[in-house]
N, C-alpha and C. Protein backbone atom coordinates (compact mmCIF):
# COMPACT_ATOMS: atom_id res chain seq x y z
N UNK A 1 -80.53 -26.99 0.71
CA UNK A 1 -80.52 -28.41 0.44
C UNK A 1 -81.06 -29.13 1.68
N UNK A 2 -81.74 -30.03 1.24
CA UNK A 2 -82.68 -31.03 2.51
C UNK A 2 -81.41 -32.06 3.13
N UNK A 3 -81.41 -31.88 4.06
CA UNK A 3 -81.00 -33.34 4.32
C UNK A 3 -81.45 -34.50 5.06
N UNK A 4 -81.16 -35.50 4.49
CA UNK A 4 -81.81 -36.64 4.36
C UNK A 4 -81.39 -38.00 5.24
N UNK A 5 -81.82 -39.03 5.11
CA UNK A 5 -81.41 -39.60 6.84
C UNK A 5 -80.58 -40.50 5.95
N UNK A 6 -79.19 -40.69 5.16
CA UNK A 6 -78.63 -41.16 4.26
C UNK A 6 -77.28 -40.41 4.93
N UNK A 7 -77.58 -38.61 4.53
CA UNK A 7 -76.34 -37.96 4.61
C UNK A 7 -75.85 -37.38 3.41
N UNK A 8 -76.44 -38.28 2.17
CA UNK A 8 -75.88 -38.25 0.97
C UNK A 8 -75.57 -37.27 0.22
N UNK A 9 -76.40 -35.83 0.44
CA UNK A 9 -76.09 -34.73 -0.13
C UNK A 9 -74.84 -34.16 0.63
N UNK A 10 -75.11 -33.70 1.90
CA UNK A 10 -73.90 -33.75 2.81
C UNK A 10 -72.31 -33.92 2.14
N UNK A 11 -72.53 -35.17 2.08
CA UNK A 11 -71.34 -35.90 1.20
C UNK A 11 -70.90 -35.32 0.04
N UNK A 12 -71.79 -35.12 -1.13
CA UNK A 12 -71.55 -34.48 -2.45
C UNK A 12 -70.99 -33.03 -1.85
N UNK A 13 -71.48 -32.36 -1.37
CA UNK A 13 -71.62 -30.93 -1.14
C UNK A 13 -69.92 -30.78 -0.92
N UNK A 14 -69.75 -31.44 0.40
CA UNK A 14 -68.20 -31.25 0.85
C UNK A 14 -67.29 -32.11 -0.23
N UNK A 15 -67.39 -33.36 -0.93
CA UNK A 15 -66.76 -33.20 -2.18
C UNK A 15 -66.77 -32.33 -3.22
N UNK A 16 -67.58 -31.77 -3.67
CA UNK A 16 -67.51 -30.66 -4.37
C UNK A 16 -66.96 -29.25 -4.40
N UNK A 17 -67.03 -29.34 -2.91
CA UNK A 17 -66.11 -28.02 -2.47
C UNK A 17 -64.68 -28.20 -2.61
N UNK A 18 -64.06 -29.64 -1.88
CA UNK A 18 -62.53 -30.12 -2.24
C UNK A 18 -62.39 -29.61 -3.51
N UNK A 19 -63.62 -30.76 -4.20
CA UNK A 19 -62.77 -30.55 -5.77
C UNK A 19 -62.56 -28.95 -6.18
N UNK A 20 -63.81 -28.12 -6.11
CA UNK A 20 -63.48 -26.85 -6.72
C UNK A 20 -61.89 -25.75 -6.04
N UNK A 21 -62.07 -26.16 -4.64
CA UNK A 21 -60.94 -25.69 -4.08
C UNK A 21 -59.39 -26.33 -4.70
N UNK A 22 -59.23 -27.40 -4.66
CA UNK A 22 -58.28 -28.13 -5.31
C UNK A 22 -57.78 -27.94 -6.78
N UNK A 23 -58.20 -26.65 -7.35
CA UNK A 23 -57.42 -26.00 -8.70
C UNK A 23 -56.66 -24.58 -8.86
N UNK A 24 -56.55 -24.29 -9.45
CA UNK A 24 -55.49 -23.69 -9.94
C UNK A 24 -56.82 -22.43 -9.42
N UNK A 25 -57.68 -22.28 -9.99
CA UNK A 25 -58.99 -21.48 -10.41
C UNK A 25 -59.50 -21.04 -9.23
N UNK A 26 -60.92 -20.37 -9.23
CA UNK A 26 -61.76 -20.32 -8.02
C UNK A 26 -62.23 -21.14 -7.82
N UNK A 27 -62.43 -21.28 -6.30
CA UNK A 27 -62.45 -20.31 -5.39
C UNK A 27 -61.11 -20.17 -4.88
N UNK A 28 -60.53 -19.02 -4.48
CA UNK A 28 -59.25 -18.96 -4.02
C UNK A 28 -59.30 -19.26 -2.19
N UNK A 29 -60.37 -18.77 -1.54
CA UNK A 29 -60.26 -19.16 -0.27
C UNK A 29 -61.34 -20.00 -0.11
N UNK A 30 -61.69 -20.75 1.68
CA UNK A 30 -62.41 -21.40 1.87
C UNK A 30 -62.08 -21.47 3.30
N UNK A 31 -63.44 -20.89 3.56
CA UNK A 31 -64.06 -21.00 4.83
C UNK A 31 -64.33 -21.80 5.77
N UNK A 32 -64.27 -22.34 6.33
CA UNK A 32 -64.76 -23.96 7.05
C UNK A 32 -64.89 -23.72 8.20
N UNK A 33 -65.51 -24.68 9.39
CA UNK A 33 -65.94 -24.79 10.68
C UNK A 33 -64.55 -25.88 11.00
N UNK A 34 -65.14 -26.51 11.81
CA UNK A 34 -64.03 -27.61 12.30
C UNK A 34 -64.34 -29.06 11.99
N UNK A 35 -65.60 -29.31 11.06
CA UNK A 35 -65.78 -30.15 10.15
C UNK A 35 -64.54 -30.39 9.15
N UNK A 36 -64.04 -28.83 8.85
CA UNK A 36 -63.02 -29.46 7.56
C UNK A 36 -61.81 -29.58 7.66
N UNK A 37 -61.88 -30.10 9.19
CA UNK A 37 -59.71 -30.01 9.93
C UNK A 37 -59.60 -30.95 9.77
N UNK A 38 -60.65 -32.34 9.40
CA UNK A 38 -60.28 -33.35 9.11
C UNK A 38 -60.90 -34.58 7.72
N UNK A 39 -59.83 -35.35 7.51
CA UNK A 39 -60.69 -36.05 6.27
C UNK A 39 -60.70 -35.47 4.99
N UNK A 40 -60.33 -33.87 5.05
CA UNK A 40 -60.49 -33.21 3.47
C UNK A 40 -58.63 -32.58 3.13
N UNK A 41 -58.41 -32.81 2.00
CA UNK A 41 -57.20 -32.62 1.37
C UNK A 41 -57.20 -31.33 0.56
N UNK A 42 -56.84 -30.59 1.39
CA UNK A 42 -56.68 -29.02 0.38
C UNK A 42 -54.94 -28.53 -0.22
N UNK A 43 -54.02 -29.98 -0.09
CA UNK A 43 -52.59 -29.61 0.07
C UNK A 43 -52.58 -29.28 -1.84
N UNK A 44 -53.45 -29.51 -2.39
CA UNK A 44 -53.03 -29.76 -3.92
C UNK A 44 -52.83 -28.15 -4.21
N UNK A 45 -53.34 -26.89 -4.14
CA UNK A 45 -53.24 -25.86 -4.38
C UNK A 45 -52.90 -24.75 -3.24
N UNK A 46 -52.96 -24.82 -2.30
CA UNK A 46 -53.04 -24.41 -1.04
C UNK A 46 -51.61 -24.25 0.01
N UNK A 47 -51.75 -23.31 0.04
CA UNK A 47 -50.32 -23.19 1.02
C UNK A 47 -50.74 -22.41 2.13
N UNK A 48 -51.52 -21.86 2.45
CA UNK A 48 -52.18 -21.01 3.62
C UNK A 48 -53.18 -21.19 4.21
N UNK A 49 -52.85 -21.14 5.84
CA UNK A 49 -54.09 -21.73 6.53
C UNK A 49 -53.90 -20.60 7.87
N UNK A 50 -55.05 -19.76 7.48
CA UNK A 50 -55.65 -18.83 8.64
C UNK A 50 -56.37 -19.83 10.12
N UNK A 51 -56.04 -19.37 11.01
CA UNK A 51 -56.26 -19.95 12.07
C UNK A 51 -57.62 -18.75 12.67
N UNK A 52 -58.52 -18.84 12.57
CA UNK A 52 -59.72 -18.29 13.34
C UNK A 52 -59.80 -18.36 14.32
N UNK A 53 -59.24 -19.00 15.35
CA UNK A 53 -59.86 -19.36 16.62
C UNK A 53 -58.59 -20.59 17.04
N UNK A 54 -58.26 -20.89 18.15
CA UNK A 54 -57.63 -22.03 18.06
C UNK A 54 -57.91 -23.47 18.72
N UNK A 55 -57.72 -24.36 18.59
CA UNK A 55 -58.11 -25.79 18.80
C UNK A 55 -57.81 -25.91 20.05
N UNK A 56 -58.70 -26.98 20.67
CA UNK A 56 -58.15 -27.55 21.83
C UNK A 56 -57.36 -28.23 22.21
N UNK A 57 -56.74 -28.78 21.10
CA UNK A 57 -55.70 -29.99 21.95
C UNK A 57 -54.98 -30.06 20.94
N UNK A 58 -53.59 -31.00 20.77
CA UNK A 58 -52.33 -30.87 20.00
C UNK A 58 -52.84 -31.47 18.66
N UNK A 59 -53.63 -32.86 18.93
CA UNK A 59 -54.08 -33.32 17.89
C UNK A 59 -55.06 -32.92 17.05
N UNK A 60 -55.93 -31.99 17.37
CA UNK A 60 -56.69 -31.20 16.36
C UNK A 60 -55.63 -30.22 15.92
N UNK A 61 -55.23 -29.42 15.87
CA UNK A 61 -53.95 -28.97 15.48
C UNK A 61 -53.20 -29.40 14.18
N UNK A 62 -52.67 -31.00 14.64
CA UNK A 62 -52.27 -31.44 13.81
C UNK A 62 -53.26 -31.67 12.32
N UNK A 63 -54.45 -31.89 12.98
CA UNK A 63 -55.47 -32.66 11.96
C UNK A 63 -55.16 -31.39 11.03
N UNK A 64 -55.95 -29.84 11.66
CA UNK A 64 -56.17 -28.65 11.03
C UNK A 64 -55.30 -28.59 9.76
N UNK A 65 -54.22 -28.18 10.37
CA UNK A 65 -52.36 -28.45 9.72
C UNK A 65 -52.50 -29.29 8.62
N UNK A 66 -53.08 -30.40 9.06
CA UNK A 66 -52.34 -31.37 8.19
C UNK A 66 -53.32 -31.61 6.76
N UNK A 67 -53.93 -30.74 6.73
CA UNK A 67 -55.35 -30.61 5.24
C UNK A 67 -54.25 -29.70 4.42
N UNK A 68 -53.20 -29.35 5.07
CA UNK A 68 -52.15 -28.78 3.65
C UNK A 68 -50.69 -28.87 3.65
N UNK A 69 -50.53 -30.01 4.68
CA UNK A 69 -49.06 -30.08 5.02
C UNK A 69 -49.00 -31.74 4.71
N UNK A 70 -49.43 -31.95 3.66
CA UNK A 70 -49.38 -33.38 3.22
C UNK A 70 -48.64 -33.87 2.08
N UNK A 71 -48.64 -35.13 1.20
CA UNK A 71 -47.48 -35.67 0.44
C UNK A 71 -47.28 -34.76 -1.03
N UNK A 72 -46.48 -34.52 -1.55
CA UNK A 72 -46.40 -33.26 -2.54
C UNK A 72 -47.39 -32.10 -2.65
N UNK A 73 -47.48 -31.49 -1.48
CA UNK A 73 -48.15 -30.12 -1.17
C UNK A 73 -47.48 -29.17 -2.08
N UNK A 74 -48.52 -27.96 -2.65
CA UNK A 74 -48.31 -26.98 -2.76
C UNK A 74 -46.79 -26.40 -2.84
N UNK A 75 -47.04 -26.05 -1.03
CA UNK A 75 -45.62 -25.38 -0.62
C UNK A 75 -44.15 -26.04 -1.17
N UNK A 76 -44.21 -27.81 -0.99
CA UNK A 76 -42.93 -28.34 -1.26
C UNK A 76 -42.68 -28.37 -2.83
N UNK A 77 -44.05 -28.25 -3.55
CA UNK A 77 -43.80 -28.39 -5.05
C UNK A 77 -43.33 -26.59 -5.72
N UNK A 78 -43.82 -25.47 -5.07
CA UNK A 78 -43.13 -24.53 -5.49
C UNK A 78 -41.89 -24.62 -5.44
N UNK A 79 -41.21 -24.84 -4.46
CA UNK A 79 -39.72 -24.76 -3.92
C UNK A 79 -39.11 -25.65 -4.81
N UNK A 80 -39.79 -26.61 -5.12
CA UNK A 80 -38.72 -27.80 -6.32
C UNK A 80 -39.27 -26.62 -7.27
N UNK A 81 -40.27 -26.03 -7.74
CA UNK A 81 -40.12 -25.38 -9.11
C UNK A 81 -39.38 -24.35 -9.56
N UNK A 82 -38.83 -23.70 -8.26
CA UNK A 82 -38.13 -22.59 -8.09
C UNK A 82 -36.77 -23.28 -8.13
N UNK A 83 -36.72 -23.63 -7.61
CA UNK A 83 -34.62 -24.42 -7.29
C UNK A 83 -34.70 -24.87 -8.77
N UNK A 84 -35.42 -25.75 -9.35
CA UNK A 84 -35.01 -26.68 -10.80
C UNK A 84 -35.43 -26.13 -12.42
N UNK A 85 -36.36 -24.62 -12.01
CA UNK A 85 -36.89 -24.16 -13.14
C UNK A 85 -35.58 -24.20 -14.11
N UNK A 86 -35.06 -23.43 -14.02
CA UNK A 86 -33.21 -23.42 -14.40
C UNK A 86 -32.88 -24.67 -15.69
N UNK A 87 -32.71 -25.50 -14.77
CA UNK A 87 -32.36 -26.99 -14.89
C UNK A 87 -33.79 -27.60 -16.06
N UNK A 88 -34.97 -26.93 -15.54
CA UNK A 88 -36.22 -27.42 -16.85
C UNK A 88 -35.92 -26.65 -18.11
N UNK A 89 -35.98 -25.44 -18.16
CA UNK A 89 -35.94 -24.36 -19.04
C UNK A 89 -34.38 -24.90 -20.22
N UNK A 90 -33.52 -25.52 -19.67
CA UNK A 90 -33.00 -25.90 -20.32
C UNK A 90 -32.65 -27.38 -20.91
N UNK A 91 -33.45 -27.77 -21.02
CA UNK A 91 -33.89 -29.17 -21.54
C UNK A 91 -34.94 -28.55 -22.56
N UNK A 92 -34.83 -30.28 -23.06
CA UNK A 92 -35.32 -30.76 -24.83
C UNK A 92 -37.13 -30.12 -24.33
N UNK A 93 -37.48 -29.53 -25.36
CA UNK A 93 -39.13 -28.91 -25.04
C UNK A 93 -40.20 -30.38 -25.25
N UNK A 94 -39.11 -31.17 -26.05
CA UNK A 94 -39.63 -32.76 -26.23
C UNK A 94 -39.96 -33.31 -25.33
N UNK A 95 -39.53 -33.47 -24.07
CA UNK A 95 -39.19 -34.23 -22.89
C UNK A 95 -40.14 -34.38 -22.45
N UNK A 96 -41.31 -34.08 -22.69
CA UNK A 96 -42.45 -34.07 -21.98
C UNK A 96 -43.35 -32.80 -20.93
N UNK A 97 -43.79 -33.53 -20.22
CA UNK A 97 -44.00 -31.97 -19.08
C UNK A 97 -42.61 -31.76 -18.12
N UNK A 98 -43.07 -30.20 -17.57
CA UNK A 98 -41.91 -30.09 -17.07
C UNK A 98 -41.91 -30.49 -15.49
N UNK A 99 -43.00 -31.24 -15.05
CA UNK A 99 -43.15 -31.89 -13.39
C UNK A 99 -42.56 -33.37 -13.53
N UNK A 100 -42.37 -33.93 -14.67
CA UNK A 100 -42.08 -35.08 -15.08
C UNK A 100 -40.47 -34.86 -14.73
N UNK A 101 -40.04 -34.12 -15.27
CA UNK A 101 -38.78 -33.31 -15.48
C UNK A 101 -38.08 -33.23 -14.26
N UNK A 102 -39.12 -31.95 -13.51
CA UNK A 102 -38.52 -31.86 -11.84
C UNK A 102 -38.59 -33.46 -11.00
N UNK A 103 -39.52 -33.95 -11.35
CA UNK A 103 -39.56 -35.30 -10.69
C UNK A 103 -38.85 -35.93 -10.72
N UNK A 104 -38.06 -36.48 -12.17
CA UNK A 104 -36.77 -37.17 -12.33
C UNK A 104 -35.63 -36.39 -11.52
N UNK A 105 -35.79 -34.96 -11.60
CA UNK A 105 -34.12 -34.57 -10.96
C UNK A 105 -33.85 -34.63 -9.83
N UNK A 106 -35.57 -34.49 -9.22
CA UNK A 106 -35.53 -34.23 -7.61
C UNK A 106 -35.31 -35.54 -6.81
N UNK A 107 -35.98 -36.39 -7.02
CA UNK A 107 -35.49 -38.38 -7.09
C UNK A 107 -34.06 -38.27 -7.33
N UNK A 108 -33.34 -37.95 -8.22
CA UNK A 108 -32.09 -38.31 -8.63
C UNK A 108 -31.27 -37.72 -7.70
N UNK A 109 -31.65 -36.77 -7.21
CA UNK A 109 -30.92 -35.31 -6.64
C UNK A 109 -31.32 -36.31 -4.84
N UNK A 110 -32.33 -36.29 -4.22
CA UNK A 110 -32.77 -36.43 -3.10
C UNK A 110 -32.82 -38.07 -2.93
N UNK A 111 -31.82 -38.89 -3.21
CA UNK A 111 -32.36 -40.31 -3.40
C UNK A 111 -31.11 -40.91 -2.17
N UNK A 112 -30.46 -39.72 -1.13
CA UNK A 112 -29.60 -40.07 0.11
C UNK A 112 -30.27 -39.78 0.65
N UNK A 113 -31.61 -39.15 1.15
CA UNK A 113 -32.41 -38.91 2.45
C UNK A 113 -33.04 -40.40 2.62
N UNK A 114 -32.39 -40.59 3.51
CA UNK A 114 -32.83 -42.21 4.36
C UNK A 114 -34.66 -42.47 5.20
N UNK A 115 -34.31 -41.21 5.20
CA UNK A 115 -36.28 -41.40 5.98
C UNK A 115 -37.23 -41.37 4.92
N UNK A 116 -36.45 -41.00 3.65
CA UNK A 116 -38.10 -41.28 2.76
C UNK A 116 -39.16 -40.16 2.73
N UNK A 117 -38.77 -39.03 3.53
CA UNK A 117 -39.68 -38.04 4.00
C UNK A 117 -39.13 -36.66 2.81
N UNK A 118 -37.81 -36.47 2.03
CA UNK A 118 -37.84 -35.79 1.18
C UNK A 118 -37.58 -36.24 0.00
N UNK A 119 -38.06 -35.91 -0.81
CA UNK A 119 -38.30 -34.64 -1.43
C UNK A 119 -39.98 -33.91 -0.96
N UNK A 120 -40.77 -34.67 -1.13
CA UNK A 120 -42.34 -34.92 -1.48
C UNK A 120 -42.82 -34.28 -0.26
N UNK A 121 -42.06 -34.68 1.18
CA UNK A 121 -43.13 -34.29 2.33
C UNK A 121 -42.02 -32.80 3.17
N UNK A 122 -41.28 -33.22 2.55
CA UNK A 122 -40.71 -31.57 2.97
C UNK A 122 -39.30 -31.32 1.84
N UNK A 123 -39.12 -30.27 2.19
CA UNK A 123 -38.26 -30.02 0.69
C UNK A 123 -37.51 -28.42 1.45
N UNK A 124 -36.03 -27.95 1.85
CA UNK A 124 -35.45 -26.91 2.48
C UNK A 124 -35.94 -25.79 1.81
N UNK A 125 -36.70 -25.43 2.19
CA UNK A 125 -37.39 -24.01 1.34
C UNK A 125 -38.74 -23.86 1.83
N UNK A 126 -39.09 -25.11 2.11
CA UNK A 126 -40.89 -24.67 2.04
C UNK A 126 -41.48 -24.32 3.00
N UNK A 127 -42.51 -23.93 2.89
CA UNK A 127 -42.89 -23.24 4.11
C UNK A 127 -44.81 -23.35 3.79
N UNK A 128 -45.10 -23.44 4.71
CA UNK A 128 -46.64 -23.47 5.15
C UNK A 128 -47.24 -22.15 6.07
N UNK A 129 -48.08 -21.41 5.15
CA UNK A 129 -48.03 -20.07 5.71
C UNK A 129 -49.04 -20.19 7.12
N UNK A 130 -48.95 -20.14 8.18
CA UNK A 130 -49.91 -19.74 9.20
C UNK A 130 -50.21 -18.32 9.51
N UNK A 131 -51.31 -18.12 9.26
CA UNK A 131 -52.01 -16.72 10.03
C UNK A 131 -52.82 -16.84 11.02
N UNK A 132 -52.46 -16.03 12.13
CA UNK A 132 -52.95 -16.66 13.79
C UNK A 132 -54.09 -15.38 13.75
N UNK A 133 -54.91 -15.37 13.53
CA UNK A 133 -55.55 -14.14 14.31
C UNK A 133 -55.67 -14.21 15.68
N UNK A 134 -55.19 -13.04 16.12
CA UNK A 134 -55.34 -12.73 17.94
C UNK A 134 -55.97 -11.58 18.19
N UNK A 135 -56.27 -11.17 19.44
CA UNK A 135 -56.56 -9.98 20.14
C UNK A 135 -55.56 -9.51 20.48
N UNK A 136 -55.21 -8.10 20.67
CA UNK A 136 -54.01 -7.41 20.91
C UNK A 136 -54.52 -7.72 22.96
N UNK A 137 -53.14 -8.19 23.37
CA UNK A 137 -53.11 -8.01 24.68
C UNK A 137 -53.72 -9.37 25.49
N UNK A 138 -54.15 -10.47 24.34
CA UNK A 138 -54.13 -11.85 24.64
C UNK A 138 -53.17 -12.57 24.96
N UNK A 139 -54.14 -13.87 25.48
CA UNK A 139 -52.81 -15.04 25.74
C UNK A 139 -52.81 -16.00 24.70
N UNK A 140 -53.46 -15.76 23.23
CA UNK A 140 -53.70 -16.23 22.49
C UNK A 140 -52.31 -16.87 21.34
N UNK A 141 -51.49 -16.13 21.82
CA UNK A 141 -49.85 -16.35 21.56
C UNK A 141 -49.50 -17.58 21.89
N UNK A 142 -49.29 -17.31 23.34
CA UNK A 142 -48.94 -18.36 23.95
C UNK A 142 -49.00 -20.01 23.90
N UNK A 143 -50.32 -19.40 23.83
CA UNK A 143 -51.38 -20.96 23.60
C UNK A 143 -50.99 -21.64 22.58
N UNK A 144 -51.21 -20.96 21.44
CA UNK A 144 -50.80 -21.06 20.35
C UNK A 144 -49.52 -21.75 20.50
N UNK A 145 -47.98 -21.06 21.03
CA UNK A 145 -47.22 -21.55 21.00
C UNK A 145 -47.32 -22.74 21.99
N UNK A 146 -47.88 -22.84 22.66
CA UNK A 146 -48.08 -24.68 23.88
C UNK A 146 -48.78 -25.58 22.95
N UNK A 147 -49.54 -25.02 22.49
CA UNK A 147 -49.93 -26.08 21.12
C UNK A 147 -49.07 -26.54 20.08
N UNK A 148 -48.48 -25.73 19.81
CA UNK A 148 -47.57 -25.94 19.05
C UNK A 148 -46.31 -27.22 19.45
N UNK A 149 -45.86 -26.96 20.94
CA UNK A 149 -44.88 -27.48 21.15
C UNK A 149 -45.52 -29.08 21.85
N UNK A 150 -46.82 -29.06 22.21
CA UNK A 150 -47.64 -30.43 22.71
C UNK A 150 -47.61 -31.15 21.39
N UNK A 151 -48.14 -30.29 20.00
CA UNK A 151 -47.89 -31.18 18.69
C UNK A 151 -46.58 -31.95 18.31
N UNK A 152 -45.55 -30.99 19.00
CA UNK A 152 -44.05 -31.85 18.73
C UNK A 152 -44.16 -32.72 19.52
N UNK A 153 -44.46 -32.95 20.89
CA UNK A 153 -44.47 -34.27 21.67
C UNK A 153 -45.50 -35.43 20.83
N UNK A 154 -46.38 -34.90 20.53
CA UNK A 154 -48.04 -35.72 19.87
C UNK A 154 -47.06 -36.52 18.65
N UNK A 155 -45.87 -35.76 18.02
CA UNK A 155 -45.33 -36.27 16.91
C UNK A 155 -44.26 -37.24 17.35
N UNK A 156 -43.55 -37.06 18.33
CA UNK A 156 -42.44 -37.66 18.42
C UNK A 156 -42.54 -39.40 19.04
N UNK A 157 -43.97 -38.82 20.25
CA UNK A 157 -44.57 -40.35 20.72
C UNK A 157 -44.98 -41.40 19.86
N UNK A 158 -45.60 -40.89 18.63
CA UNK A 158 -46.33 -42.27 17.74
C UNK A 158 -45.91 -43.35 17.85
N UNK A 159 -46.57 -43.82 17.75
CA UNK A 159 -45.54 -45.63 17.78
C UNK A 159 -44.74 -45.82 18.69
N UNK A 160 -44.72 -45.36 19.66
CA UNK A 160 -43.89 -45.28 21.11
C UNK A 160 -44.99 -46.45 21.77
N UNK A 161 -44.24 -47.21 22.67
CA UNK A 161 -44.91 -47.67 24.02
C UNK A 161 -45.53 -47.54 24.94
N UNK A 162 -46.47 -46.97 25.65
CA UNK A 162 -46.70 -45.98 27.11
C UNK A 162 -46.57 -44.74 26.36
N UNK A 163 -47.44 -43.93 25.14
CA UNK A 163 -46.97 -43.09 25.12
C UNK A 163 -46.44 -41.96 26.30
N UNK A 164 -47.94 -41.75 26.80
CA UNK A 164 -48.14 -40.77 27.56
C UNK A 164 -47.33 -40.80 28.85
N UNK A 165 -46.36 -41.70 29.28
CA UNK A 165 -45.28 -41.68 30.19
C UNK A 165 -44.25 -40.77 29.15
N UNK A 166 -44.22 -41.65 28.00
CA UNK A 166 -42.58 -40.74 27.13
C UNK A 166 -42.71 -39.13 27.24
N UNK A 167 -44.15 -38.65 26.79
CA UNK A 167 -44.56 -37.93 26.47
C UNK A 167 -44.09 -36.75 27.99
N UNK A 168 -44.28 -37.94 28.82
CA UNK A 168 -44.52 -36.91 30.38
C UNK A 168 -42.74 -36.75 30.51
N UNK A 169 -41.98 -37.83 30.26
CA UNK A 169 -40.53 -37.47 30.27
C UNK A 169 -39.73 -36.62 29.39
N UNK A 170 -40.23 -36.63 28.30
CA UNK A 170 -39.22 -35.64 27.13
C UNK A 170 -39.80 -34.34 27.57
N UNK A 171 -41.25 -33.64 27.66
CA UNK A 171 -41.72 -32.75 28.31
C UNK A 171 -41.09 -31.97 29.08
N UNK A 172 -40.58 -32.82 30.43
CA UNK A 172 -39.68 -32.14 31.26
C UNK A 172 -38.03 -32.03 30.83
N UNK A 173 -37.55 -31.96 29.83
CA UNK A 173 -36.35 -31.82 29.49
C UNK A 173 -36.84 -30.04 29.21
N UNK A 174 -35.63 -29.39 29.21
CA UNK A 174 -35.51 -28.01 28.76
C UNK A 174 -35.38 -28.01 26.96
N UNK A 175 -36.24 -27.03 26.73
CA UNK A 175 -36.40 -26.41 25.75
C UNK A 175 -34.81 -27.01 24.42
N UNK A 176 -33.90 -26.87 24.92
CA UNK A 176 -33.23 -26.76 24.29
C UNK A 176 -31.90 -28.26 23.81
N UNK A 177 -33.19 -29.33 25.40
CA UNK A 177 -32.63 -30.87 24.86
C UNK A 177 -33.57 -31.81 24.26
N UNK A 178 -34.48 -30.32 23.89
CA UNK A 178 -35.18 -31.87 23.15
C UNK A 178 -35.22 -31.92 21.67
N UNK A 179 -34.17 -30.91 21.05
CA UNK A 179 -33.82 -31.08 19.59
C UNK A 179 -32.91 -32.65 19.61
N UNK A 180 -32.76 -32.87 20.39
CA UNK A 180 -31.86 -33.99 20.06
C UNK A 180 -32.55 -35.31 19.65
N UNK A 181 -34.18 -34.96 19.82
CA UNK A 181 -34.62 -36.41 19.18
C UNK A 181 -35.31 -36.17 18.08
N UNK A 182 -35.66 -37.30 17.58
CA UNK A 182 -35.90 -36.97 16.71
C UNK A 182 -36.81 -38.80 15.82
N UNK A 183 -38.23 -38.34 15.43
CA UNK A 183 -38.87 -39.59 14.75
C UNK A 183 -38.43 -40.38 13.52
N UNK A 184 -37.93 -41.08 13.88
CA UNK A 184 -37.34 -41.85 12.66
C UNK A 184 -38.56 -43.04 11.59
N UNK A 185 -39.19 -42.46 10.65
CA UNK A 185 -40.23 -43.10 9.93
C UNK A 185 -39.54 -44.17 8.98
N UNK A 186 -38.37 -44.15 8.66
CA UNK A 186 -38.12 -45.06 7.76
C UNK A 186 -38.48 -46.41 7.60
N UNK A 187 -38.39 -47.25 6.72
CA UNK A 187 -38.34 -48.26 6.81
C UNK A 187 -37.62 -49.29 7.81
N UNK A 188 -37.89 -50.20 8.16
CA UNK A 188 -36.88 -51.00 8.98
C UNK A 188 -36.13 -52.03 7.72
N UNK A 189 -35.06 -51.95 8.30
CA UNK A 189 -33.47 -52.44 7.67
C UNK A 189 -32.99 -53.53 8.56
N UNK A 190 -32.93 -54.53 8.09
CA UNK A 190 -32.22 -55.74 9.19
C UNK A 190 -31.12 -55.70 8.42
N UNK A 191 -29.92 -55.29 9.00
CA UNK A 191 -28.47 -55.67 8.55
C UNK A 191 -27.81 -56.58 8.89
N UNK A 192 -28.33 -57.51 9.48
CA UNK A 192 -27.95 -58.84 10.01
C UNK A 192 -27.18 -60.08 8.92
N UNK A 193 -28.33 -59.77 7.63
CA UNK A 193 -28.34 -61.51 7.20
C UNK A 193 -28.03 -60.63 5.63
């Protein structure tokens, strides 16, 4: 394919790939450079993301990650299908579909989580498969894991002030005080009036 000083095929090409990736059907995998860590949504069918090589910094990471760790992914919608199949299978065959079904119970069921963040963006079960390829006898582990734990700071700063001071203070806490914080996305609540 030519490309053209528009872009425009470009464009089709990588929509077309979403869409075909984004079913049930083939293609089952998909290949990508680091063009597709960001901007493209593969959470609709997709629960596994092979790591080739790893990123430079926390926020590509996140980007990578986040093409299947997004709002009713894959992963969180098995886990409601598994916990509520039960609960579908025995209902009216009338009722409609049976995501309609899990949807009402899981709302009904999950409607005390105050952050708004479950059912849809995480759900106790799910899981997002990572496969790291490494070299045996690398530091490719490691890294991996410093990336990992720079993404928890990258997450916790958002909407912070100065990030990169917070960032430099929670950092130096030990490993094991910095479960104690934690990003609160909810809505804001004035209980005042």
């Amino acid at each position: 394919m030519e490309k053209t000083t528009t872009g425009l095929e470009g464009k089709i090409r990588t929509d077309e790939l979403r869409r075909a990736f984004n079913s049930p059907f083939f293609p089952h995998v998909l290949a990508t450079t680091s063009l597709g860590q960001e901007g493209l949504d593969f959470h609709v069918w997709c629960r596994q993301l092979l790591h080739w090589d790893l990123c430079s910094s926390p926020l590509d990471l996140e980007q990578r990650e986040g093409r299947i760790q997004r709002f009713g992914g894959y992963a969180v919608r098995r886990v409601l299908a598994q916990n509520f199949k039960n609960r579908v299978q025995s209902c009216d065959a009338g009722v409609g579909s049976p995501w309609n079904v899990i949807a009402n119970l899981v709302e009904h069921e999950c409607s005390t989580d105050l952050s708004g963040l479950s059912p849809w963006w995480f759900y106790p079960g799910d899981q997002v498969d990572r496969i790291f390829i490494h070299l045996p006898q690398s530091r490719q582990i490691e890294k991996f894991q410093e990336l990992s734990r720079q993404r928890w700071l990258y997450r916790l700063a958002l909407g912070q002030p100065h990030q990169q001071d917070f960032i430099e203070s929670v950092s130096r806490l030990p490993d094991d005080g910095r479960h104690q914080f934690a990003l609160n996305l909810s809505a804001w609540k004035d209980d005042t009036g």
